[in-house]
PDB file of N, CA and C in Angstrom:
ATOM      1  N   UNK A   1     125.810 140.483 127.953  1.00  0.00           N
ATOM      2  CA  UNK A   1     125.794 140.366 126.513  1.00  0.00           C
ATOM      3  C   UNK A   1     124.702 139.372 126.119  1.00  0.00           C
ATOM      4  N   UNK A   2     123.660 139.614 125.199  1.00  0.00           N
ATOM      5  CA  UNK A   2     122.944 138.793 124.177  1.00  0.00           C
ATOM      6  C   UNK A   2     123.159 137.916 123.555  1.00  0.00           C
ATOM      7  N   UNK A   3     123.013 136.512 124.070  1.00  0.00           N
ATOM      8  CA  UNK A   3     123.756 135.128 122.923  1.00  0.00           C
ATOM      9  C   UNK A   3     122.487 135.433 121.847  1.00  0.00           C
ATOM     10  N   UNK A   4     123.231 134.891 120.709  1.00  0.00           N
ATOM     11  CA  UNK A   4     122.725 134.947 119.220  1.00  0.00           C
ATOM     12  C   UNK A   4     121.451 133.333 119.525  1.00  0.00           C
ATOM     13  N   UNK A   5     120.335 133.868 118.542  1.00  0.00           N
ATOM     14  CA  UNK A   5     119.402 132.579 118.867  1.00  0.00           C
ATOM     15  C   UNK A   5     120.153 131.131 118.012  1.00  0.00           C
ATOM     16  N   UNK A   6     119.872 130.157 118.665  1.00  0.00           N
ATOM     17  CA  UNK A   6     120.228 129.119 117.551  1.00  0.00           C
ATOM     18  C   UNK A   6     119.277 128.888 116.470  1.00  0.00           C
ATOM     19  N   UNK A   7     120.014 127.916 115.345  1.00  0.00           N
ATOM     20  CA  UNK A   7     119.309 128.521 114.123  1.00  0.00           C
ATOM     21  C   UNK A   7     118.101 127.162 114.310  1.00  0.00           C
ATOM     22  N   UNK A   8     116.578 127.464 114.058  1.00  0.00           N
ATOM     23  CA  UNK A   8     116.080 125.989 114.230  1.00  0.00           C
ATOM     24  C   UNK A   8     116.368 124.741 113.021  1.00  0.00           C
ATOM     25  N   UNK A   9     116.484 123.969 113.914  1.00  0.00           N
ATOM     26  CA  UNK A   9     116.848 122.870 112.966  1.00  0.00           C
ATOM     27  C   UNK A   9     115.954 121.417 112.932  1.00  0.00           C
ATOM     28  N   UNK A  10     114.890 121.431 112.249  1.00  0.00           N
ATOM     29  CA  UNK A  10     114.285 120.040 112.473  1.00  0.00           C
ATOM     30  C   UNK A  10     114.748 118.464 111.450  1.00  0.00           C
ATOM     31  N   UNK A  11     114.789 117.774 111.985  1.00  0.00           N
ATOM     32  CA  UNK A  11     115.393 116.581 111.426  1.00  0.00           C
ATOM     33  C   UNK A  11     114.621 116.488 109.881  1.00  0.00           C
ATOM     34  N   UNK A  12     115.145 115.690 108.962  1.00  0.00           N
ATOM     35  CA  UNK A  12     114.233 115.746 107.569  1.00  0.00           C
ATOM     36  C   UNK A  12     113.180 114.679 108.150  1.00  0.00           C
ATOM     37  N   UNK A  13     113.488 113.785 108.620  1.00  0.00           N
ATOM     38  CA  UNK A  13     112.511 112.718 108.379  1.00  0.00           C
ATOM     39  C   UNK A  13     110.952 113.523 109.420  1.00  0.00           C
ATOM     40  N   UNK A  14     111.339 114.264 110.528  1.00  0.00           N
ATOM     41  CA  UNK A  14     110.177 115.136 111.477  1.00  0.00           C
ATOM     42  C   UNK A  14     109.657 115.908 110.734  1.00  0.00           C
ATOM     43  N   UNK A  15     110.550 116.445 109.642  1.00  0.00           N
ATOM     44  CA  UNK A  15     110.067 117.956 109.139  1.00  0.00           C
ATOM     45  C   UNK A  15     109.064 116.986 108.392  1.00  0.00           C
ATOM     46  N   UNK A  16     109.478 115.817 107.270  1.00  0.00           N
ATOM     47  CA  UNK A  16     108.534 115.714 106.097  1.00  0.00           C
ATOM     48  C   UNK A  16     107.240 114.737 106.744  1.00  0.00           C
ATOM     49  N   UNK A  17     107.521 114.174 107.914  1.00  0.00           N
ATOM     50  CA  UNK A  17     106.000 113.117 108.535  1.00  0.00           C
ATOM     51  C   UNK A  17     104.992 114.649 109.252  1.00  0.00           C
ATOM     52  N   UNK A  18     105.736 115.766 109.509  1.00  0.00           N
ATOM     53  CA  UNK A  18     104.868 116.950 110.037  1.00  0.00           C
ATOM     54  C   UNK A  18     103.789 117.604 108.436  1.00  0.00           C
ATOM     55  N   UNK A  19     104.776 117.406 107.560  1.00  0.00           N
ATOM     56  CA  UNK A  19     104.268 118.041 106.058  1.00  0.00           C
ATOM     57  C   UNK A  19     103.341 117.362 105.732  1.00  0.00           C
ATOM     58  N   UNK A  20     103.260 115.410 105.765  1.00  0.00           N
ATOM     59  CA  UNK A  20     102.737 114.758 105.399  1.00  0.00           C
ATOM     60  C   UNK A  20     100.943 114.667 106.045  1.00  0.00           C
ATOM     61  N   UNK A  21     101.424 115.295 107.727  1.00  0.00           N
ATOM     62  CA  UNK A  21     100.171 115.607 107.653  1.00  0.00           C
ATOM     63  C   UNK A  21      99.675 116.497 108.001  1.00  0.00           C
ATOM     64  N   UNK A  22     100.303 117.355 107.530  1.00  0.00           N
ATOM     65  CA  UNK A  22      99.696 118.792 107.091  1.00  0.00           C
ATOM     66  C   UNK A  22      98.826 118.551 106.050  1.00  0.00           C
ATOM     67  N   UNK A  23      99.583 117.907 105.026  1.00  0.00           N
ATOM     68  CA  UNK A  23      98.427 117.608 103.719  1.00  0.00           C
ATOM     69  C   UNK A  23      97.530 116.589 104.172  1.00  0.00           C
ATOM     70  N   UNK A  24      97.631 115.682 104.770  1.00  0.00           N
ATOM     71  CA  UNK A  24      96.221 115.131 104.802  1.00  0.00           C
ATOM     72  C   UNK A  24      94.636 115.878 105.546  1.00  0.00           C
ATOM     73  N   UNK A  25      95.273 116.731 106.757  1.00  0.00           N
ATOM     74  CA  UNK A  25      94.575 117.757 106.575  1.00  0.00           C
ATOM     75  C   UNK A  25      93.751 118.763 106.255  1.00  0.00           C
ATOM     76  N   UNK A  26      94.659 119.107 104.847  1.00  0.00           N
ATOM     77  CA  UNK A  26      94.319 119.946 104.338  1.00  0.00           C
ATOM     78  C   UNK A  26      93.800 118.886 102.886  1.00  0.00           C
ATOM     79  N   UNK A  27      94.467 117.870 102.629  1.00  0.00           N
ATOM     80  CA  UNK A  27      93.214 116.978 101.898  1.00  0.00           C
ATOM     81  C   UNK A  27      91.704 116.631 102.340  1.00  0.00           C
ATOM     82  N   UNK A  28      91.533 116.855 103.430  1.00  0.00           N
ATOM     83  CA  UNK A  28      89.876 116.709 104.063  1.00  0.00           C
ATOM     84  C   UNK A  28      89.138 117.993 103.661  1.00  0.00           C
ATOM     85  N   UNK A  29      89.707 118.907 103.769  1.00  0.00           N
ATOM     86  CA  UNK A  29      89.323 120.603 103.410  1.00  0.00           C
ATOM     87  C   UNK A  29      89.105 120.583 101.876  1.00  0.00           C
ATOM     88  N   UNK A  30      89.903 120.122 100.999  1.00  0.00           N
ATOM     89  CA  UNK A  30      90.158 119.861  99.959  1.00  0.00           C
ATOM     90  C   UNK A  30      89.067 119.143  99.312  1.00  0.00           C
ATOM     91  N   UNK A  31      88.718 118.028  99.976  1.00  0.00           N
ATOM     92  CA  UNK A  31      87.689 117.366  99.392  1.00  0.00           C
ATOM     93  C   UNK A  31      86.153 117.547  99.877  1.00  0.00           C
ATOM     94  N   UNK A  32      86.086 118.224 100.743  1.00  0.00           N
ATOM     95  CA  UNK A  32      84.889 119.213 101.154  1.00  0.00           C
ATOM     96  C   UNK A  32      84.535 119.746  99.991  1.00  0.00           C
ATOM     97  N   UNK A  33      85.305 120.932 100.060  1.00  0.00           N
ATOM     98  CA  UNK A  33      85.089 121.569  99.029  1.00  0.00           C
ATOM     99  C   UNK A  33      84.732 121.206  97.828  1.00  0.00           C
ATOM    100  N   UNK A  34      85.438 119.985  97.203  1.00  0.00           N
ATOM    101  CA  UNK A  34      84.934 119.745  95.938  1.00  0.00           C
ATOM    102  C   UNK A  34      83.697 119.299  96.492  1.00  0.00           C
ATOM    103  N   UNK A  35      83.461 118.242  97.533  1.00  0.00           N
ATOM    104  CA  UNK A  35      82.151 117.775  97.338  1.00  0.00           C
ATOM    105  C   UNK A  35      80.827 119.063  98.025  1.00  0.00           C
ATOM    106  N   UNK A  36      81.211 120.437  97.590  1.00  0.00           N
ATOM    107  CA  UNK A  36      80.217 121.271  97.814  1.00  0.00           C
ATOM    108  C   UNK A  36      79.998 122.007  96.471  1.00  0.00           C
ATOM    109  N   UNK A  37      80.648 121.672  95.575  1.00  0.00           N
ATOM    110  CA  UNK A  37      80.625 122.325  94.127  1.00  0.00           C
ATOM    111  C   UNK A  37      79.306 121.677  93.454  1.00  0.00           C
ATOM    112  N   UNK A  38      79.112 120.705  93.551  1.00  0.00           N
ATOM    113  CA  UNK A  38      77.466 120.687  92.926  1.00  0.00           C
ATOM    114  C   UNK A  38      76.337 120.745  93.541  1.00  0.00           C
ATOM    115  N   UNK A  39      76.616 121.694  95.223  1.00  0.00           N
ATOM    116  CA  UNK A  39      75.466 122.493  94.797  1.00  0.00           C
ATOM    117  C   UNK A  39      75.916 123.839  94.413  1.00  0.00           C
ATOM    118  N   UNK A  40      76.034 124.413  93.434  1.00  0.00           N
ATOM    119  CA  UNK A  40      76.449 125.558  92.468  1.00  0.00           C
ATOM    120  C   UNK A  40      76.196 124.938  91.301  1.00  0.00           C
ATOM    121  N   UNK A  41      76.028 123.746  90.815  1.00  0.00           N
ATOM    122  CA  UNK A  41      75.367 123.568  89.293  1.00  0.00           C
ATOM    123  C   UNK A  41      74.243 123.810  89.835  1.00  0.00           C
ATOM    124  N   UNK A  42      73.068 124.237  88.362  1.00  0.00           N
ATOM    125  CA  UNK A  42      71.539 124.797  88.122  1.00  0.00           C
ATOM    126  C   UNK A  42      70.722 123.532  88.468  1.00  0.00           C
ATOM    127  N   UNK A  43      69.492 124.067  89.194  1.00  0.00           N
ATOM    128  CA  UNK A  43      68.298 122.781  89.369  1.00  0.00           C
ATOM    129  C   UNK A  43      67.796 122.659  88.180  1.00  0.00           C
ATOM    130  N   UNK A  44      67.119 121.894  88.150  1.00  0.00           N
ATOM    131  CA  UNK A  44      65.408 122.062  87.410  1.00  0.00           C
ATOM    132  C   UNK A  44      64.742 123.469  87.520  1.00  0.00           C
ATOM    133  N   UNK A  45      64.566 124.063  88.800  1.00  0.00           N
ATOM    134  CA  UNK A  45      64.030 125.241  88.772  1.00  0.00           C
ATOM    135  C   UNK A  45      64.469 126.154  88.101  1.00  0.00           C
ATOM    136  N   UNK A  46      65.950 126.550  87.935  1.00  0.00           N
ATOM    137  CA  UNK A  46      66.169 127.456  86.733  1.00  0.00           C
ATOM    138  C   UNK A  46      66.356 127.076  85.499  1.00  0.00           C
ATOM    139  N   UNK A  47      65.167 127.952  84.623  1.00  0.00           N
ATOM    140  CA  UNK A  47      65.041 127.887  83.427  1.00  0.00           C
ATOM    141  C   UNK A  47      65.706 128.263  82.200  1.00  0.00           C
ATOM    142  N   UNK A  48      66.681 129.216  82.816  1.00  0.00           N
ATOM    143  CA  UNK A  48      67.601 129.733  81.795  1.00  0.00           C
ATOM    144  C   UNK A  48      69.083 129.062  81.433  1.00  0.00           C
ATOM    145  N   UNK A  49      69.249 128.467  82.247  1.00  0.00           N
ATOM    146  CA  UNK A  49      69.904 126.878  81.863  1.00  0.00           C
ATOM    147  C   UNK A  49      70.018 125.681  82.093  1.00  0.00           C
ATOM    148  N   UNK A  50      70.075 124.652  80.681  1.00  0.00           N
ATOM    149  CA  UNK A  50      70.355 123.352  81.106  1.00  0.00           C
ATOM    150  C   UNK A  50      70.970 122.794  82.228  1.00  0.00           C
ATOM    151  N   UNK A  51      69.695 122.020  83.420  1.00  0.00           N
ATOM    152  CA  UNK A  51      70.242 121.850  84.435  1.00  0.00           C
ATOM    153  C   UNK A  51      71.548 120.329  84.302  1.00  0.00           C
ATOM    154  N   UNK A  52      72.288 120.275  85.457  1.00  0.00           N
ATOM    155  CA  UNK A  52      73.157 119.071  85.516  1.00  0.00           C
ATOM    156  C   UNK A  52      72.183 117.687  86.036  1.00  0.00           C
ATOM    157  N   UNK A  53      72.559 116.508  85.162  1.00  0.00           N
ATOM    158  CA  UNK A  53      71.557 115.193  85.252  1.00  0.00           C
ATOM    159  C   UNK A  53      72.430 114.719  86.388  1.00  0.00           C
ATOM    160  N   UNK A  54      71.409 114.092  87.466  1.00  0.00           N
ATOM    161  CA  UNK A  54      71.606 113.534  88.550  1.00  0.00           C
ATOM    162  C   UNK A  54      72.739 112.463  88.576  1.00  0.00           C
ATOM    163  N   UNK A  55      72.905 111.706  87.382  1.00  0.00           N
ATOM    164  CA  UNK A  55      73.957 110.533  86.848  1.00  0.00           C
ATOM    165  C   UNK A  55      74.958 111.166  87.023  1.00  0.00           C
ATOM    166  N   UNK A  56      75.510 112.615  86.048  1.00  0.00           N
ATOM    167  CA  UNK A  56      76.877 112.981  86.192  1.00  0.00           C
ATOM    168  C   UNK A  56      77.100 113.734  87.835  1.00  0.00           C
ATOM    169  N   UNK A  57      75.939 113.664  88.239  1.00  0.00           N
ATOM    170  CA  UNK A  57      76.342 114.774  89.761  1.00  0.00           C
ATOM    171  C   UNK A  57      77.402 113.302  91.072  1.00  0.00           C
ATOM    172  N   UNK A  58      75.971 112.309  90.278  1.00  0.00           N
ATOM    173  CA  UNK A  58      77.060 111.267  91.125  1.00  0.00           C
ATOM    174  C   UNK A  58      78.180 110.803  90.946  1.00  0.00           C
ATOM    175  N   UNK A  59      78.210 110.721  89.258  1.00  0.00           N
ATOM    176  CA  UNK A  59      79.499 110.097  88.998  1.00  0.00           C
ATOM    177  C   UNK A  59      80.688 111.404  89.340  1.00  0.00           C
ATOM    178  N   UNK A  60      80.432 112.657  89.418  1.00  0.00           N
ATOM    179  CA  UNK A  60      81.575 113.520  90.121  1.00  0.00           C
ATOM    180  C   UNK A  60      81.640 112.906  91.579  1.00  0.00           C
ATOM    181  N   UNK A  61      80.655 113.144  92.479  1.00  0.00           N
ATOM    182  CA  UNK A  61      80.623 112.820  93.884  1.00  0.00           C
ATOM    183  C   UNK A  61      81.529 111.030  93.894  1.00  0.00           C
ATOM    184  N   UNK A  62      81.317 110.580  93.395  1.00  0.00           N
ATOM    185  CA  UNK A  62      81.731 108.979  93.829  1.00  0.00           C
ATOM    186  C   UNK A  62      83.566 108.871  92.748  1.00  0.00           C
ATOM    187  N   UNK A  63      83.638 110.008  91.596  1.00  0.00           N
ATOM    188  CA  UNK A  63      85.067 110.263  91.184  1.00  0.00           C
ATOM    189  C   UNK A  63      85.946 110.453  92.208  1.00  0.00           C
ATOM    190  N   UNK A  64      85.087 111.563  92.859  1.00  0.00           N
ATOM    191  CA  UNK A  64      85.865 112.928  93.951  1.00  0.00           C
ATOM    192  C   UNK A  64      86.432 111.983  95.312  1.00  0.00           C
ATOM    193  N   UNK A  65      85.315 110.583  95.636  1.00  0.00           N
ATOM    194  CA  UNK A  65      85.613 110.319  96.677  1.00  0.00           C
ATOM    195  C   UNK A  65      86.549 108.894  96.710  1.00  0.00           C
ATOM    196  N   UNK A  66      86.324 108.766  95.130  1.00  0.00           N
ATOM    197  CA  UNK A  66      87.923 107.859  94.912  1.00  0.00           C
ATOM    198  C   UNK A  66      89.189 108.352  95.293  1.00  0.00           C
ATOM    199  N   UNK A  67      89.184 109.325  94.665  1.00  0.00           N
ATOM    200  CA  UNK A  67      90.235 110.340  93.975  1.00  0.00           C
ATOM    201  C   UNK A  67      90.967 110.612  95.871  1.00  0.00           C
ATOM    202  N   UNK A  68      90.008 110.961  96.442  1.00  0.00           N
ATOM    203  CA  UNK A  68      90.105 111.169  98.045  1.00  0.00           C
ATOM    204  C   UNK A  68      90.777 110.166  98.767  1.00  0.00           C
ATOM    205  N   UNK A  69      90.400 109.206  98.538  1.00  0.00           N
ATOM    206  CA  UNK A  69      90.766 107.957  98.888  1.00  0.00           C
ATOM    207  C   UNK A  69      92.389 107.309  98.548  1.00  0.00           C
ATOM    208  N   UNK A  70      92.372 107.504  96.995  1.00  0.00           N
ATOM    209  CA  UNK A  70      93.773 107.067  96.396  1.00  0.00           C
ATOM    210  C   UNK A  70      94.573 108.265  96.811  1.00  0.00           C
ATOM    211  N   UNK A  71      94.920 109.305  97.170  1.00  0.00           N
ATOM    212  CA  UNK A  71      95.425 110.463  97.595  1.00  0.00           C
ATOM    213  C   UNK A  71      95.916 110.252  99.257  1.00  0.00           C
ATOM    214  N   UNK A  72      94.622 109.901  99.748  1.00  0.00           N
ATOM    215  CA  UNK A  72      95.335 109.893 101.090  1.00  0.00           C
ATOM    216  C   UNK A  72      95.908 108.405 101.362  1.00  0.00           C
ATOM    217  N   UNK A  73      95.193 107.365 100.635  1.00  0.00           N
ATOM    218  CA  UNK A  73      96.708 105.972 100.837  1.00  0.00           C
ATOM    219  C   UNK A  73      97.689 106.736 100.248  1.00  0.00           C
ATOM    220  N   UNK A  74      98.134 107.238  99.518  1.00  0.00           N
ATOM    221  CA  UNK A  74      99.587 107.736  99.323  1.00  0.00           C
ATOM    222  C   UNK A  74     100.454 108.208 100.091  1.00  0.00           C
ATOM    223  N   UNK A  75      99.703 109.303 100.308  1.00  0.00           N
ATOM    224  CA  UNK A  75     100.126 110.083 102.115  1.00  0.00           C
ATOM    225  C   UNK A  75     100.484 109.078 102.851  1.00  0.00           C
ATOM    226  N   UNK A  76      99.756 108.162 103.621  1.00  0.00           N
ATOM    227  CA  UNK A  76      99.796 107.640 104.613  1.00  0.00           C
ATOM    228  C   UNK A  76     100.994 106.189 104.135  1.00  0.00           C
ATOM    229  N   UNK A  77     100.945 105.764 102.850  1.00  0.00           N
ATOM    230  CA  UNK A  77     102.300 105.094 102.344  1.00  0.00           C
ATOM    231  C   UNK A  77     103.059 105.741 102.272  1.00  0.00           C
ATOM    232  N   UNK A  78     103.226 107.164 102.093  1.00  0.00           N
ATOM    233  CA  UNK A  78     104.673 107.869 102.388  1.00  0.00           C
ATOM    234  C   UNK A  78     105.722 108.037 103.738  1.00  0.00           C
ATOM    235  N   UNK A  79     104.216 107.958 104.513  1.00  0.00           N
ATOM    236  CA  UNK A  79     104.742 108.608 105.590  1.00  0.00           C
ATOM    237  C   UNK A  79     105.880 107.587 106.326  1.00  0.00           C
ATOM    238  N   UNK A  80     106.656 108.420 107.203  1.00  0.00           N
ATOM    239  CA  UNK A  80     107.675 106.822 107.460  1.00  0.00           C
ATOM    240  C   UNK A  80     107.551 106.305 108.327  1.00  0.00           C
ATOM    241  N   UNK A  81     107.842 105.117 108.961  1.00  0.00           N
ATOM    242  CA  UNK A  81     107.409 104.150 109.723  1.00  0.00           C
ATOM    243  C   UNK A  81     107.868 104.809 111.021  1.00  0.00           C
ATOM    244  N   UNK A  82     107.476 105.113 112.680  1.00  0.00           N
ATOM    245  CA  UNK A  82     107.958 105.098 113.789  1.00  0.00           C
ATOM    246  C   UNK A  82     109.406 103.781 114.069  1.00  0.00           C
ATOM    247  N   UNK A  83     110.154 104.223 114.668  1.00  0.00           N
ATOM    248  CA  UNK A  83     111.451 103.976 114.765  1.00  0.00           C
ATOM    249  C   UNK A  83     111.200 102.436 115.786  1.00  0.00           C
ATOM    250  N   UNK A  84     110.217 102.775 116.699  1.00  0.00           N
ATOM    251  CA  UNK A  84     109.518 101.817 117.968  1.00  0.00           C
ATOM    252  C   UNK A  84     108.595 101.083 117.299  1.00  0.00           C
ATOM    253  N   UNK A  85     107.960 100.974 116.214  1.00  0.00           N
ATOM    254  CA  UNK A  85     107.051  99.932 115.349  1.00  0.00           C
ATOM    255  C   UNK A  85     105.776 100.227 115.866  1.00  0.00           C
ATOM    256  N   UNK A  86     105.553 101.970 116.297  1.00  0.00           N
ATOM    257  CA  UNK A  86     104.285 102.614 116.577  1.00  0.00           C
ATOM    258  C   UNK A  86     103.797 102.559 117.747  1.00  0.00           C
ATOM    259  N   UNK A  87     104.708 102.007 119.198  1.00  0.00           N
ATOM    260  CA  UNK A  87     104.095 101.660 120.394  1.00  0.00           C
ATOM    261  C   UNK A  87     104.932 102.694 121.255  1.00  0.00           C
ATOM    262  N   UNK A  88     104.256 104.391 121.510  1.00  0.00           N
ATOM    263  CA  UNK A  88     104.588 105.061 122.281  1.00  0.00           C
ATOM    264  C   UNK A  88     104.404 104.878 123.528  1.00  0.00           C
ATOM    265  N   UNK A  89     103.262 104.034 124.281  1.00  0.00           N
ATOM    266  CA  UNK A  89     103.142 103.689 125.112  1.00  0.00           C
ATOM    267  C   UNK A  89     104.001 102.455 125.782  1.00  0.00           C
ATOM    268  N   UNK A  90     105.110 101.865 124.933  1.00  0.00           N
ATOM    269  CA  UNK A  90     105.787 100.679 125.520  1.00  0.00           C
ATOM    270  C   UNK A  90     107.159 100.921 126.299  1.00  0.00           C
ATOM    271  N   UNK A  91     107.540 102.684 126.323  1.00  0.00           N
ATOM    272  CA  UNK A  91     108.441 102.904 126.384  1.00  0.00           C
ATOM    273  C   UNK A  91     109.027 102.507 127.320  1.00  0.00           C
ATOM    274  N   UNK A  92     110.139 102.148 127.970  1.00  0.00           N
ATOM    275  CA  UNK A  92     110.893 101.867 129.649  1.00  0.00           C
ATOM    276  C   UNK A  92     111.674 103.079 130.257  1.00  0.00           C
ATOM    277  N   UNK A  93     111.560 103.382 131.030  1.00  0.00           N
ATOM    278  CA  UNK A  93     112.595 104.680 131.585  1.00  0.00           C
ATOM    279  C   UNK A  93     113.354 103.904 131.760  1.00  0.00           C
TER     280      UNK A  93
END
């Protein structure tokens, strides 16, 4: 006879420090991306529209990499402390 699978069960505090950095992760991807969006604003070379001034290109780039910054201290203040005070290597058999 076939035993039934058990159902998986991960602890909350594993499940949400696994989530936590999942998003930081996917916050690096995240902020790539934005910081590849101006090049897609117009140069100088095209004439058919007002190009973007170098001032606002930075002040996005140096927003974006605040914004990056205050995002992932959050993450990393969320996340919860190791039970051992972070020393996997101290363990004793």
């Amino acid at each position: 006879m076939a035993r039934k699978p058990l159902p998986v069960f991960l602890e909350r505090s594993s499940y949400r420090k696994r989530r936590l950095m999942d998003a930081l992760k996917l916050l690096a991807l995240f902020g790539t991306v934005l910081w590849m969006i101006p090049t897609l604003w117009p140069n100088a070379s095209d004439t058919s529209v007002e190009p973007i001034a170098t001032s606002r290109a930075l002040f996005y780039v140096f927003g974006v990499w605040i914004i990056l910054i205050c995002l992932s201290a959050l993450f990393v203040h969320r996340q919860p402390m190791p039970e051992n005070g972070g020393r996997e290597a101290d363990k004793t058999p």
